[in-house]
PDBML (XML) file of the C-alpha atoms, coordinates in Angstrom:
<?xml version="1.0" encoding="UTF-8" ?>
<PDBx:datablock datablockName="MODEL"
   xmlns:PDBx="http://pdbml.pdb.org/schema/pdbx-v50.xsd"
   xmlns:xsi="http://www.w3.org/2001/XMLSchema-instance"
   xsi:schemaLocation="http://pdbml.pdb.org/schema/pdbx-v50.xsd pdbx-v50.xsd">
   <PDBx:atom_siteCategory>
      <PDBx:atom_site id="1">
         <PDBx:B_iso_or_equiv>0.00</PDBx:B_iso_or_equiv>
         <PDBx:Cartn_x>0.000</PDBx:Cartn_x>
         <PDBx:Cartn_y>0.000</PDBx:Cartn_y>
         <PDBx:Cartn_z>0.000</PDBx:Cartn_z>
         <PDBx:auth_asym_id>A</PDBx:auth_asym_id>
         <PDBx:auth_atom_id>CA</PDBx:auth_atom_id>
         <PDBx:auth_comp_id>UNK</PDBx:auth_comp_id>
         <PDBx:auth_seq_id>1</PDBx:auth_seq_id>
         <PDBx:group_PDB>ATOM</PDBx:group_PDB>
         <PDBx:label_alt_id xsi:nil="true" />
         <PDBx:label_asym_id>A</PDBx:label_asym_id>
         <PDBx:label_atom_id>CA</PDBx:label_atom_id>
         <PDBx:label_comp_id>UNK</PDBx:label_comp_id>
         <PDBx:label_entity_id>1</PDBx:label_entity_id>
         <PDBx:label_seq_id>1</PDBx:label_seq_id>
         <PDBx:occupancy>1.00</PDBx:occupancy>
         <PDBx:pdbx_PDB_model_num>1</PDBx:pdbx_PDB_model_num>
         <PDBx:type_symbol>C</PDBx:type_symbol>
      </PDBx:atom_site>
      <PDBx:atom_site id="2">
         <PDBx:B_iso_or_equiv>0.00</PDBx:B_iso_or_equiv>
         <PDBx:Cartn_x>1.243</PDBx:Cartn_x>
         <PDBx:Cartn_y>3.188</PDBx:Cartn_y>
         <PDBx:Cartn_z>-1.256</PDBx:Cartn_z>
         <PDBx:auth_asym_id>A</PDBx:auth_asym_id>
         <PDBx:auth_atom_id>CA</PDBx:auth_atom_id>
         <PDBx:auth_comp_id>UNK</PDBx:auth_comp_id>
         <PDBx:auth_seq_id>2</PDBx:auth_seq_id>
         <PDBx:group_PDB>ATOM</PDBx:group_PDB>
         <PDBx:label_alt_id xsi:nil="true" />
         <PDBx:label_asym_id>A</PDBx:label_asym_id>
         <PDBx:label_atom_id>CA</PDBx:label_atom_id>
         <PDBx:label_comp_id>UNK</PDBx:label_comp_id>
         <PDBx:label_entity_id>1</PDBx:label_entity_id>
         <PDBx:label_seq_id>2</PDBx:label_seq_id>
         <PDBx:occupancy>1.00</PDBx:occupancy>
         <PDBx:pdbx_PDB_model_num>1</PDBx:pdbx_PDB_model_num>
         <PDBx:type_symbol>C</PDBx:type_symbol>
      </PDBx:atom_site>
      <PDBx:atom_site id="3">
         <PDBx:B_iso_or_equiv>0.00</PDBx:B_iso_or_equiv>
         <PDBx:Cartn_x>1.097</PDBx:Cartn_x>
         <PDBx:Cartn_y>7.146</PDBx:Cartn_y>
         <PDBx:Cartn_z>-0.046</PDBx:Cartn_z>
         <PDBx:auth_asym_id>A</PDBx:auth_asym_id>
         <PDBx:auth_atom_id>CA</PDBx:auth_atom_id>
         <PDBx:auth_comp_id>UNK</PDBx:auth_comp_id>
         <PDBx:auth_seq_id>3</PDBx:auth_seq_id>
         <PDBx:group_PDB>ATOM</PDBx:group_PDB>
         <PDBx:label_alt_id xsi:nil="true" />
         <PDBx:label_asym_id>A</PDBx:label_asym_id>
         <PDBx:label_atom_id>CA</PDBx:label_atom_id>
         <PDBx:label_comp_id>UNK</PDBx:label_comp_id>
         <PDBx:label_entity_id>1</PDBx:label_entity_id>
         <PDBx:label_seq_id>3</PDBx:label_seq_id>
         <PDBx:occupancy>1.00</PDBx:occupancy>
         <PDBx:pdbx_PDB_model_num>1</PDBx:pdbx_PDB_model_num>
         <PDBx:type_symbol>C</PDBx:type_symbol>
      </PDBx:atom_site>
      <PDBx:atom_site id="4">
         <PDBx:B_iso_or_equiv>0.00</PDBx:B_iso_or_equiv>
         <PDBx:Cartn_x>1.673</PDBx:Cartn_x>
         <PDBx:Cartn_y>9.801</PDBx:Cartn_y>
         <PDBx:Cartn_z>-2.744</PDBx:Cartn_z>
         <PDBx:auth_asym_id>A</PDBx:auth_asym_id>
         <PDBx:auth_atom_id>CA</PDBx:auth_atom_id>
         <PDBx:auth_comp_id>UNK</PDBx:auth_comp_id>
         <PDBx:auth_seq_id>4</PDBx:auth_seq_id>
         <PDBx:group_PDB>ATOM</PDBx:group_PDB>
         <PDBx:label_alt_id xsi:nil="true" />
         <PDBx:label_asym_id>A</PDBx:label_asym_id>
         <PDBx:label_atom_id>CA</PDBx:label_atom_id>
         <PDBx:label_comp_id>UNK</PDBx:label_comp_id>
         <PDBx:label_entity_id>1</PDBx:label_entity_id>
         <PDBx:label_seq_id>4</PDBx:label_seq_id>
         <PDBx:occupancy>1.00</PDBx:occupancy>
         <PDBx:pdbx_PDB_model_num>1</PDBx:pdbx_PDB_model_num>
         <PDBx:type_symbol>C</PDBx:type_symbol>
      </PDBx:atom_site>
      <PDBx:atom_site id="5">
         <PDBx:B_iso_or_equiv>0.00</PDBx:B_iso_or_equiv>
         <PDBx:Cartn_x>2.512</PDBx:Cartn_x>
         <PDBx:Cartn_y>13.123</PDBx:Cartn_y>
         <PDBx:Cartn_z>-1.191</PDBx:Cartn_z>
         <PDBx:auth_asym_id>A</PDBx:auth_asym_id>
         <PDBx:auth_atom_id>CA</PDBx:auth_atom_id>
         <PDBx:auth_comp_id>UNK</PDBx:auth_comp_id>
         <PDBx:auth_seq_id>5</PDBx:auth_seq_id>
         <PDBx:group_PDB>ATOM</PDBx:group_PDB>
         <PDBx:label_alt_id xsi:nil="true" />
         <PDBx:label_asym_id>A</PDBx:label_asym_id>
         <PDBx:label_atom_id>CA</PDBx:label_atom_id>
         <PDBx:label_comp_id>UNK</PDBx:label_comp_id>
         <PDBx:label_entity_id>1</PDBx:label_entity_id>
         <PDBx:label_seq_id>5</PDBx:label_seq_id>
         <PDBx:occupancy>1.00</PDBx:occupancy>
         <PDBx:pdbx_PDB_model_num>1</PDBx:pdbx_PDB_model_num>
         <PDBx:type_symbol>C</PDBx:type_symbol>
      </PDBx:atom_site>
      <PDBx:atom_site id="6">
         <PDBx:B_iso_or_equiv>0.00</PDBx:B_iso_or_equiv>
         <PDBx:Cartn_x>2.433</PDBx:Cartn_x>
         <PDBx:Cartn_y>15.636</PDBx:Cartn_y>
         <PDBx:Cartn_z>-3.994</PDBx:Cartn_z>
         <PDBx:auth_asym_id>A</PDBx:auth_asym_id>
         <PDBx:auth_atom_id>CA</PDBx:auth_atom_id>
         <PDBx:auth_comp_id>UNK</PDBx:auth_comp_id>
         <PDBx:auth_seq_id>6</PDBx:auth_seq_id>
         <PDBx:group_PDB>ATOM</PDBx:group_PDB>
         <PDBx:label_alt_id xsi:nil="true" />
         <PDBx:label_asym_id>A</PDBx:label_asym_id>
         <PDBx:label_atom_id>CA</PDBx:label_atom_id>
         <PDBx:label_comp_id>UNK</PDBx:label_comp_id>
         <PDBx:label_entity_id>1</PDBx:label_entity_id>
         <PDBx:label_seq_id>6</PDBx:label_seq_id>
         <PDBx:occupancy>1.00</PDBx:occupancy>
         <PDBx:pdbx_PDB_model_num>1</PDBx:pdbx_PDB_model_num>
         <PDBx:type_symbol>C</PDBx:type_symbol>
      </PDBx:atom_site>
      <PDBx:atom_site id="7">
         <PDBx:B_iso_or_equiv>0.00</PDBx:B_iso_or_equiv>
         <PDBx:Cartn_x>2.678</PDBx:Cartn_x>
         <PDBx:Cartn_y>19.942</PDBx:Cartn_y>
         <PDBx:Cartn_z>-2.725</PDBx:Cartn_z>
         <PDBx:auth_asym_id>A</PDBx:auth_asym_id>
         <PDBx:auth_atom_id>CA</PDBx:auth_atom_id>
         <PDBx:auth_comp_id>UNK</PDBx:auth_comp_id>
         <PDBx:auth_seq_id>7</PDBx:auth_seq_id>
         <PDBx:group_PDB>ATOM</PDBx:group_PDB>
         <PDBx:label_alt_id xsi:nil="true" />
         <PDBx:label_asym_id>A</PDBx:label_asym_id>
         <PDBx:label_atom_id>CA</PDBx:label_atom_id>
         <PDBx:label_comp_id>UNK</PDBx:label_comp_id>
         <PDBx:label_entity_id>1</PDBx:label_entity_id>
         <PDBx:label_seq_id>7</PDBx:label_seq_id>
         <PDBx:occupancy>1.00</PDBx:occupancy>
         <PDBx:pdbx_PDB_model_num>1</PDBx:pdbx_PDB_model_num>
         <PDBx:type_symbol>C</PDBx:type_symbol>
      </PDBx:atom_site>
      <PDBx:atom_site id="8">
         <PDBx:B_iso_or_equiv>0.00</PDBx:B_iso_or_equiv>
         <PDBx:Cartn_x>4.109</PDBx:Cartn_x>
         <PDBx:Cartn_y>18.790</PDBx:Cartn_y>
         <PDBx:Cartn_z>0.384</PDBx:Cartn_z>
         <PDBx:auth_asym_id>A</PDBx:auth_asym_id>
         <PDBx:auth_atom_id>CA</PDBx:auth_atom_id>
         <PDBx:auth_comp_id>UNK</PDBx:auth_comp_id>
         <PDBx:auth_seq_id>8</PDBx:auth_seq_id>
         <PDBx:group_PDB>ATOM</PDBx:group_PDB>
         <PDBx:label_alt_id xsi:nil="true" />
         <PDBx:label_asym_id>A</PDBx:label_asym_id>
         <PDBx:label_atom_id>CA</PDBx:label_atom_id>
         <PDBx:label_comp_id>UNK</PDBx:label_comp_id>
         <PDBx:label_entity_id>1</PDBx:label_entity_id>
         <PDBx:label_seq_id>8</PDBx:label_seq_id>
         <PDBx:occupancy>1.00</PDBx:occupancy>
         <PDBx:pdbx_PDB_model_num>1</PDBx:pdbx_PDB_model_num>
         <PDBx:type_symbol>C</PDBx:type_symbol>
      </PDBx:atom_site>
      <PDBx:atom_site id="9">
         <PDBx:B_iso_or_equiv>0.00</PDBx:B_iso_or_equiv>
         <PDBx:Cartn_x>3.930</PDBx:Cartn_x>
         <PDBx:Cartn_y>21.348</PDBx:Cartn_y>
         <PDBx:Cartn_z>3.127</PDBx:Cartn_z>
         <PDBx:auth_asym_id>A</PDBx:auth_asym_id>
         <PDBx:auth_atom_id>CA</PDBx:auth_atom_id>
         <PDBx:auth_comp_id>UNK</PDBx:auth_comp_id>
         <PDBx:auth_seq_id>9</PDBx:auth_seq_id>
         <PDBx:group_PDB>ATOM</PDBx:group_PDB>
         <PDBx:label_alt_id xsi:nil="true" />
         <PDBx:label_asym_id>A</PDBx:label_asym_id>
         <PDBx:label_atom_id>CA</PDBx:label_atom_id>
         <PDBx:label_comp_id>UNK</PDBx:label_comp_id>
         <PDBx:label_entity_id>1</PDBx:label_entity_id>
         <PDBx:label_seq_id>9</PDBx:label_seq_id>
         <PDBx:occupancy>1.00</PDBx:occupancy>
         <PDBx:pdbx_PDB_model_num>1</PDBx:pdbx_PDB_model_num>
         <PDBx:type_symbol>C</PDBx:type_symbol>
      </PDBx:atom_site>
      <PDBx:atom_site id="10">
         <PDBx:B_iso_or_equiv>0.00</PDBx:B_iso_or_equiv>
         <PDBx:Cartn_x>5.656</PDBx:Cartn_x>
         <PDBx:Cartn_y>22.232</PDBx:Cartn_y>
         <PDBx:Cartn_z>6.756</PDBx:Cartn_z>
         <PDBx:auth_asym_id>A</PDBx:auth_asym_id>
         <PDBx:auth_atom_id>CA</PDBx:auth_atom_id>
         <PDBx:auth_comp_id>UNK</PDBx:auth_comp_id>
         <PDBx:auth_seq_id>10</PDBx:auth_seq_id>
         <PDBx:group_PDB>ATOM</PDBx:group_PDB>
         <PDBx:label_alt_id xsi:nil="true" />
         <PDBx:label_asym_id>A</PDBx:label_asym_id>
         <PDBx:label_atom_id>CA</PDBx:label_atom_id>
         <PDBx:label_comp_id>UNK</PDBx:label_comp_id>
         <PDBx:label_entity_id>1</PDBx:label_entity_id>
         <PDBx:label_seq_id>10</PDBx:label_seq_id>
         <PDBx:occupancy>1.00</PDBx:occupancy>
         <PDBx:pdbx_PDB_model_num>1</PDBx:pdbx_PDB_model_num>
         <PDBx:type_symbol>C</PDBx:type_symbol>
      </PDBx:atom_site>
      <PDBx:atom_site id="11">
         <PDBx:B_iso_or_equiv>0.00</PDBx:B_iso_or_equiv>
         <PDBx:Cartn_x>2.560</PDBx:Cartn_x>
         <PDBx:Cartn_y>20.847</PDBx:Cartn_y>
         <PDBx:Cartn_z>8.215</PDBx:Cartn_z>
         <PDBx:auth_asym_id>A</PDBx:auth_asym_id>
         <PDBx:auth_atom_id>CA</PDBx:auth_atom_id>
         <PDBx:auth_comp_id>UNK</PDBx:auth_comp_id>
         <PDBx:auth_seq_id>11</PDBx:auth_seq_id>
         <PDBx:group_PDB>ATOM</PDBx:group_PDB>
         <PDBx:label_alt_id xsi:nil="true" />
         <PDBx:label_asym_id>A</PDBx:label_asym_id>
         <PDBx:label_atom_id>CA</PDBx:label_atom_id>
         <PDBx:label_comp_id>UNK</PDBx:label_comp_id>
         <PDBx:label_entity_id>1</PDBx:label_entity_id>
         <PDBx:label_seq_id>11</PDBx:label_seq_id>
         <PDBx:occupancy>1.00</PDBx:occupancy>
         <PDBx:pdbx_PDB_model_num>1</PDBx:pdbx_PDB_model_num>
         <PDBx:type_symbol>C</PDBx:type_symbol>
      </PDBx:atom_site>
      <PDBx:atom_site id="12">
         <PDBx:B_iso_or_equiv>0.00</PDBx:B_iso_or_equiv>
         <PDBx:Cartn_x>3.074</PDBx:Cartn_x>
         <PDBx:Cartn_y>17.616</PDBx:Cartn_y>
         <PDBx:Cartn_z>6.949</PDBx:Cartn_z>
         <PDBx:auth_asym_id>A</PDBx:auth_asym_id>
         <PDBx:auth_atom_id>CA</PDBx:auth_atom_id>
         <PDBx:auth_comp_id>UNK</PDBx:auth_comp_id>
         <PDBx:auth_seq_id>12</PDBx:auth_seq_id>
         <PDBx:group_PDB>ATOM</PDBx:group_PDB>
         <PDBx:label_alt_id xsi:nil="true" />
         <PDBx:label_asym_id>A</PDBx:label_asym_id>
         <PDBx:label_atom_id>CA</PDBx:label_atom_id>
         <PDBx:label_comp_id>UNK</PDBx:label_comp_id>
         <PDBx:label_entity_id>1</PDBx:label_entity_id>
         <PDBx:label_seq_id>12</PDBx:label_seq_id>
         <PDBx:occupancy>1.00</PDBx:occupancy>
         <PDBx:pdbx_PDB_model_num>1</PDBx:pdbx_PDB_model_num>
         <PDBx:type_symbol>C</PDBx:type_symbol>
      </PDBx:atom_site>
      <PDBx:atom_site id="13">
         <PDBx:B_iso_or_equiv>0.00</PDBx:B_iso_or_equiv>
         <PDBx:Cartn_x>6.296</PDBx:Cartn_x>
         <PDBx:Cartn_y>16.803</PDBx:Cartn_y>
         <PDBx:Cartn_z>8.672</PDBx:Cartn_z>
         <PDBx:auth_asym_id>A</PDBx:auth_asym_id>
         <PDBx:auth_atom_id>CA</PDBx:auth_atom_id>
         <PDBx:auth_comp_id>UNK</PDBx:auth_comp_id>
         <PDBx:auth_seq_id>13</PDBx:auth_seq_id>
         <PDBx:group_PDB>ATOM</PDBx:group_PDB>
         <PDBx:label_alt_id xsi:nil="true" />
         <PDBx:label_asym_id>A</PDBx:label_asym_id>
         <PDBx:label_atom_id>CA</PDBx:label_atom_id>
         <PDBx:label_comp_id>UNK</PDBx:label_comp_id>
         <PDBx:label_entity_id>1</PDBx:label_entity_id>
         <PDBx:label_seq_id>13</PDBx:label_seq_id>
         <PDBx:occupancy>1.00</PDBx:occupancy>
         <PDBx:pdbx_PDB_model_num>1</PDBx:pdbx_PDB_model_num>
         <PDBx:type_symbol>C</PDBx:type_symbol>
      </PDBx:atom_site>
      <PDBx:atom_site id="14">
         <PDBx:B_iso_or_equiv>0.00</PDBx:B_iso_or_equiv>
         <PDBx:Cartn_x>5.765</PDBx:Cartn_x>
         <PDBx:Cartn_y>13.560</PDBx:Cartn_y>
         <PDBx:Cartn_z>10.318</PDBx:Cartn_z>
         <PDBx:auth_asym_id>A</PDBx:auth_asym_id>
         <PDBx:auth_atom_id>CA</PDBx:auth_atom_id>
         <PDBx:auth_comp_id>UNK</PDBx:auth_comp_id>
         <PDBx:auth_seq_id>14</PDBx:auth_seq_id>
         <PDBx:group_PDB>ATOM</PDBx:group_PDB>
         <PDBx:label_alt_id xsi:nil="true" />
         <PDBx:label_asym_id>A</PDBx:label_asym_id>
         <PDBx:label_atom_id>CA</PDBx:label_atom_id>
         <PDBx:label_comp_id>UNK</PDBx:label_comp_id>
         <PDBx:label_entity_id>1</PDBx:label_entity_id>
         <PDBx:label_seq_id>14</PDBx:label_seq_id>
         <PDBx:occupancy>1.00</PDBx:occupancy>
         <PDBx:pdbx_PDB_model_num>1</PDBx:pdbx_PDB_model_num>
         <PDBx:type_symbol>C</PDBx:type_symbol>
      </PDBx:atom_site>
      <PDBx:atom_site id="15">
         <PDBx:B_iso_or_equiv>0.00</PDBx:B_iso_or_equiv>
         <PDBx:Cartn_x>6.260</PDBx:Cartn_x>
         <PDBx:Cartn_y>10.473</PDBx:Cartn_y>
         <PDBx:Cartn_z>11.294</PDBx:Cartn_z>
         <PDBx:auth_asym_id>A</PDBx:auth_asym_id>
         <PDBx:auth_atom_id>CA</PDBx:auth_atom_id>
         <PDBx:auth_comp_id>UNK</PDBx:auth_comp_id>
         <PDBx:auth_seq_id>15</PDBx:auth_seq_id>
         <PDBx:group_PDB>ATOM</PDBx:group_PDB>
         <PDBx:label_alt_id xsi:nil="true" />
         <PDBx:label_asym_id>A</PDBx:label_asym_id>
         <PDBx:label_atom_id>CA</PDBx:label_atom_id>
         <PDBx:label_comp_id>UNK</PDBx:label_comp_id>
         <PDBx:label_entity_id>1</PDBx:label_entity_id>
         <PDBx:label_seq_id>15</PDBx:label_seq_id>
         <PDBx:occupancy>1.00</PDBx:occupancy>
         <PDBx:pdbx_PDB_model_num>1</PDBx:pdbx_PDB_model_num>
         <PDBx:type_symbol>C</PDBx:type_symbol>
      </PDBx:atom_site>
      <PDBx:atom_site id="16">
         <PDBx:B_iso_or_equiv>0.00</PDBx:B_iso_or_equiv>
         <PDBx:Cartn_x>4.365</PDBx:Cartn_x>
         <PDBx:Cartn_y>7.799</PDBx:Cartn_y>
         <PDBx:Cartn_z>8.895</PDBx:Cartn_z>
         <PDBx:auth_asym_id>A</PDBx:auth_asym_id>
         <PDBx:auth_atom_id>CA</PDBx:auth_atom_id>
         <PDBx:auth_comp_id>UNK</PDBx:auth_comp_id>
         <PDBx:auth_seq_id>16</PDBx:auth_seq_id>
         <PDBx:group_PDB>ATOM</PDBx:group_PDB>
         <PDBx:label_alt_id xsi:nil="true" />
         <PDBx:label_asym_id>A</PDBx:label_asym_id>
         <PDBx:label_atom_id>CA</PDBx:label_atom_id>
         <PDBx:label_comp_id>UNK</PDBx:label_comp_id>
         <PDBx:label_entity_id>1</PDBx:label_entity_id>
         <PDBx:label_seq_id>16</PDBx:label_seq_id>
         <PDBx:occupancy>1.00</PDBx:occupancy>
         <PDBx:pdbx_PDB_model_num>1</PDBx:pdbx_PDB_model_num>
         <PDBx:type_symbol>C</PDBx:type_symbol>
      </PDBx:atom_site>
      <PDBx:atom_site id="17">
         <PDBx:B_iso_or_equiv>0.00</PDBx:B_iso_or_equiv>
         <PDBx:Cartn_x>2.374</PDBx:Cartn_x>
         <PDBx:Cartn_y>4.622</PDBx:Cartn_y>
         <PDBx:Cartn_z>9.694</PDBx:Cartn_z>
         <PDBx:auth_asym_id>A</PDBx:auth_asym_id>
         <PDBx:auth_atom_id>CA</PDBx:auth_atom_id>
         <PDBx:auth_comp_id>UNK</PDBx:auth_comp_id>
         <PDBx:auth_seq_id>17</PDBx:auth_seq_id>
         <PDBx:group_PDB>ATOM</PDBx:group_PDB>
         <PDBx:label_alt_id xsi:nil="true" />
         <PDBx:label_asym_id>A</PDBx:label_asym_id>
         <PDBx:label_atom_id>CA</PDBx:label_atom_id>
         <PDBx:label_comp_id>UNK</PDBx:label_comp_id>
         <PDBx:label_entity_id>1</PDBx:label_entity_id>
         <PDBx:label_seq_id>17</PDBx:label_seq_id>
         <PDBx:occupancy>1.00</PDBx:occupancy>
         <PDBx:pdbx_PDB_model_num>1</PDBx:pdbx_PDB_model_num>
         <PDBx:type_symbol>C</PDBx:type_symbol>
      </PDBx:atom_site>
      <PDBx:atom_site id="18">
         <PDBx:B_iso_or_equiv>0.00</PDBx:B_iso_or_equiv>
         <PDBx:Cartn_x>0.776</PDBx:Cartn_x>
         <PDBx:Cartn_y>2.338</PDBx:Cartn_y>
         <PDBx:Cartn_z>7.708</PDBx:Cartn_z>
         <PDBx:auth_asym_id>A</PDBx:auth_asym_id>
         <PDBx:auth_atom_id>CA</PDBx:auth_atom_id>
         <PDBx:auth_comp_id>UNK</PDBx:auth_comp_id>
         <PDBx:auth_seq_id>18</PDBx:auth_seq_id>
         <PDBx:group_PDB>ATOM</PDBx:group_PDB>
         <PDBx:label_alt_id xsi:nil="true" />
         <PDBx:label_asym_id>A</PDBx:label_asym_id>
         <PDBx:label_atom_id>CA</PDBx:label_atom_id>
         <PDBx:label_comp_id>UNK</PDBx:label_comp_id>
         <PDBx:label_entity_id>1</PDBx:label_entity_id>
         <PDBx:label_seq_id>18</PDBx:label_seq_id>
         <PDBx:occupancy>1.00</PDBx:occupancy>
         <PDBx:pdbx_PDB_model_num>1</PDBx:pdbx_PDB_model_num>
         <PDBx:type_symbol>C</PDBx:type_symbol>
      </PDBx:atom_site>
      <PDBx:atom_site id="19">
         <PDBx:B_iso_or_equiv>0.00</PDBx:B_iso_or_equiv>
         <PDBx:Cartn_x>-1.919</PDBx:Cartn_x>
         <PDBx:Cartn_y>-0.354</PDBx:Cartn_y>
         <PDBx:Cartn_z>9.059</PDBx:Cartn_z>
         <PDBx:auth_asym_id>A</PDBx:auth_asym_id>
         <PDBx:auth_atom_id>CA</PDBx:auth_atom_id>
         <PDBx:auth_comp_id>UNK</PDBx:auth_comp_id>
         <PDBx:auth_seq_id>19</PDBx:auth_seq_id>
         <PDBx:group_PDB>ATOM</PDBx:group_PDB>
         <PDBx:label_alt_id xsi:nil="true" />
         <PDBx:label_asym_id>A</PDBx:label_asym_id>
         <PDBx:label_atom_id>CA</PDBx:label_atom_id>
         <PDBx:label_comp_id>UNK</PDBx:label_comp_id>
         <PDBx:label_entity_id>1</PDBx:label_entity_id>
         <PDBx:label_seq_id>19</PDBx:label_seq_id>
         <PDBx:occupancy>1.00</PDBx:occupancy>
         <PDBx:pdbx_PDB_model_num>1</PDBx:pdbx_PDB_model_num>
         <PDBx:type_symbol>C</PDBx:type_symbol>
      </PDBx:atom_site>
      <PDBx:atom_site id="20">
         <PDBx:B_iso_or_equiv>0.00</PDBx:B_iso_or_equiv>
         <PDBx:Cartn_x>-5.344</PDBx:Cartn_x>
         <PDBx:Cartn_y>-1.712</PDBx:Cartn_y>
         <PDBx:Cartn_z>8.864</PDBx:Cartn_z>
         <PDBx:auth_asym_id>A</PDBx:auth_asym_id>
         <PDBx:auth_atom_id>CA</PDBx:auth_atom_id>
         <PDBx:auth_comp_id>UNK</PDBx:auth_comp_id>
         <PDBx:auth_seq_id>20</PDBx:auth_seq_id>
         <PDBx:group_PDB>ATOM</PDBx:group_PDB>
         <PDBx:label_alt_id xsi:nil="true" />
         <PDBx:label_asym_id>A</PDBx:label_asym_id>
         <PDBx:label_atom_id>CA</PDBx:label_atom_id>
         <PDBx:label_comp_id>UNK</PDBx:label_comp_id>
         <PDBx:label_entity_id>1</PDBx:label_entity_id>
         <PDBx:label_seq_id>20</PDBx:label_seq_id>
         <PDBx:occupancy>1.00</PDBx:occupancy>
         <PDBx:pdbx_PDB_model_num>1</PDBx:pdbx_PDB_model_num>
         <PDBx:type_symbol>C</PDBx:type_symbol>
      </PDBx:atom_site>
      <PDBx:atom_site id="21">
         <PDBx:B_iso_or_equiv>0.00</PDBx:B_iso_or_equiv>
         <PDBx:Cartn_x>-8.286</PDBx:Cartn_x>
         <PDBx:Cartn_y>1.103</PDBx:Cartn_y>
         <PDBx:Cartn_z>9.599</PDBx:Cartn_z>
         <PDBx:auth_asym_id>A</PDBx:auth_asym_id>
         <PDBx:auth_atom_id>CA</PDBx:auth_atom_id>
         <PDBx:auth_comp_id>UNK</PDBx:auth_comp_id>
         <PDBx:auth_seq_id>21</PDBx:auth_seq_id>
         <PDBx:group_PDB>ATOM</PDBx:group_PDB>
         <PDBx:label_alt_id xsi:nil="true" />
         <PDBx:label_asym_id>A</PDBx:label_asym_id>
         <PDBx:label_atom_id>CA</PDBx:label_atom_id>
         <PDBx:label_comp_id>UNK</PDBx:label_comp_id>
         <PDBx:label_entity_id>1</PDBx:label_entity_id>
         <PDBx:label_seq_id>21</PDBx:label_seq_id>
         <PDBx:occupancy>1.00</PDBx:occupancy>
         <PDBx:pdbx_PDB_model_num>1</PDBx:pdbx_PDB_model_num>
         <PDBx:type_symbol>C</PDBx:type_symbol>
      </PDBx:atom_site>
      <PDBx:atom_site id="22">
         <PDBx:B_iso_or_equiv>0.00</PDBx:B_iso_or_equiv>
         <PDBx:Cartn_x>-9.033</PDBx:Cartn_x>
         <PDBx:Cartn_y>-0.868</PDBx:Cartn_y>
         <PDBx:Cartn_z>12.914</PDBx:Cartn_z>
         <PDBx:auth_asym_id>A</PDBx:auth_asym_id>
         <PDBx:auth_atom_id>CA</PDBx:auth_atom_id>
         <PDBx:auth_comp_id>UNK</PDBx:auth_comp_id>
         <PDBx:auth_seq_id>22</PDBx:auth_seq_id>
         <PDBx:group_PDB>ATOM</PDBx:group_PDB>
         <PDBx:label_alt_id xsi:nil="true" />
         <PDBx:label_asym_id>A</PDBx:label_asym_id>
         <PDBx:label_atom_id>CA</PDBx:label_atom_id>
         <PDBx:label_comp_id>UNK</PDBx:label_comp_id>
         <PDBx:label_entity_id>1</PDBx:label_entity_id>
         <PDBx:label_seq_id>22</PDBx:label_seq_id>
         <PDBx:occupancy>1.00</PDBx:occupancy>
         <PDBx:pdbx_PDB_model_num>1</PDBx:pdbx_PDB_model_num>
         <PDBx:type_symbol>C</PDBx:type_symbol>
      </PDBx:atom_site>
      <PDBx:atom_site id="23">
         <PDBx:B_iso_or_equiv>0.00</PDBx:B_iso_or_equiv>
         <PDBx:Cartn_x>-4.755</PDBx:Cartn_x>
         <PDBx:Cartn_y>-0.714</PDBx:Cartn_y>
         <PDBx:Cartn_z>13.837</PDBx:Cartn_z>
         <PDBx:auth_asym_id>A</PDBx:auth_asym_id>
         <PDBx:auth_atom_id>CA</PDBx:auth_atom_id>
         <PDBx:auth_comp_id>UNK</PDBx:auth_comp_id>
         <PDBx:auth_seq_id>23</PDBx:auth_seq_id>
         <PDBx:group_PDB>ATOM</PDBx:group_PDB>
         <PDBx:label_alt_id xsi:nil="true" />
         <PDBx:label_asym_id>A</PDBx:label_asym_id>
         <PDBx:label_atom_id>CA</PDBx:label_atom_id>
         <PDBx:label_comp_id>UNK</PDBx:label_comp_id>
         <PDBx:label_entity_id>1</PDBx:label_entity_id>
         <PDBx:label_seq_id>23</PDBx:label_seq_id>
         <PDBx:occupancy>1.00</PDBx:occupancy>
         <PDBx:pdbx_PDB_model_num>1</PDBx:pdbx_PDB_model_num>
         <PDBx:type_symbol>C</PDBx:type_symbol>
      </PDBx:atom_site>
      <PDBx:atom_site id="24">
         <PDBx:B_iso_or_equiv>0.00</PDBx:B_iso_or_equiv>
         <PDBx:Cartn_x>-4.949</PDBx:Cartn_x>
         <PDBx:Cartn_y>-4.988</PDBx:Cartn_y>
         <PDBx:Cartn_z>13.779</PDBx:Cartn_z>
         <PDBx:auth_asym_id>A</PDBx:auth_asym_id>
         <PDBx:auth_atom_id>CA</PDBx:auth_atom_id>
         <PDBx:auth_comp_id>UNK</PDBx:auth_comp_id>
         <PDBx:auth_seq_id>24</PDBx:auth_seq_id>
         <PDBx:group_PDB>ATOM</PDBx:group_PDB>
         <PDBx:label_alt_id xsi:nil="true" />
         <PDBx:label_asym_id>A</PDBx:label_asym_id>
         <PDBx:label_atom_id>CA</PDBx:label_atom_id>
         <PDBx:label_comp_id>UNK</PDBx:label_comp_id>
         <PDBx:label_entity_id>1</PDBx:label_entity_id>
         <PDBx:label_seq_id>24</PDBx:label_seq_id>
         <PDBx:occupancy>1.00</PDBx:occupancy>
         <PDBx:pdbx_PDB_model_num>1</PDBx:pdbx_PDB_model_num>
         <PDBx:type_symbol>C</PDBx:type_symbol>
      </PDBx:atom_site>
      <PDBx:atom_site id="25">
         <PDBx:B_iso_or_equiv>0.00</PDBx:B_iso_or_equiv>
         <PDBx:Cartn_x>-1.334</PDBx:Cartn_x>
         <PDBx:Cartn_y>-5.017</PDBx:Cartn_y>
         <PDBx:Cartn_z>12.785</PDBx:Cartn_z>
         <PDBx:auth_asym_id>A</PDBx:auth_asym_id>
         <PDBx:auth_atom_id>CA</PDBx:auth_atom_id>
         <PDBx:auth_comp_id>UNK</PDBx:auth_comp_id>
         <PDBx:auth_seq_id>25</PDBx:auth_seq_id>
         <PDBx:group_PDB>ATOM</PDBx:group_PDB>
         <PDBx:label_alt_id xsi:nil="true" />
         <PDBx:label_asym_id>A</PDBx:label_asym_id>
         <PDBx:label_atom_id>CA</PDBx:label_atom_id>
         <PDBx:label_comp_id>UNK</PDBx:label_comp_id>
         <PDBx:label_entity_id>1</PDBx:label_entity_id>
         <PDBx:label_seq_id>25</PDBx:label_seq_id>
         <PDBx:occupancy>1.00</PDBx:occupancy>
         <PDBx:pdbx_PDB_model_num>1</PDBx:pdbx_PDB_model_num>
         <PDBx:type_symbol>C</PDBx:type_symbol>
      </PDBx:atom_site>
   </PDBx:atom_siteCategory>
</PDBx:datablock>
């Protein structure tokens, strides 16, 4: 599963998960 950040901004500076919507992994 893929995230493509395009205009990326200050605001967006993070730290980046992935997992299921209910966070089973």
């Amino acid at each position: 599963v893929s995230l493509q950040m395009n205009m990326l901004k200050s605001e967006d500076t993070a730290v980046y998960y992935c997992n299921t919507v209910r966070r089973s992994f």
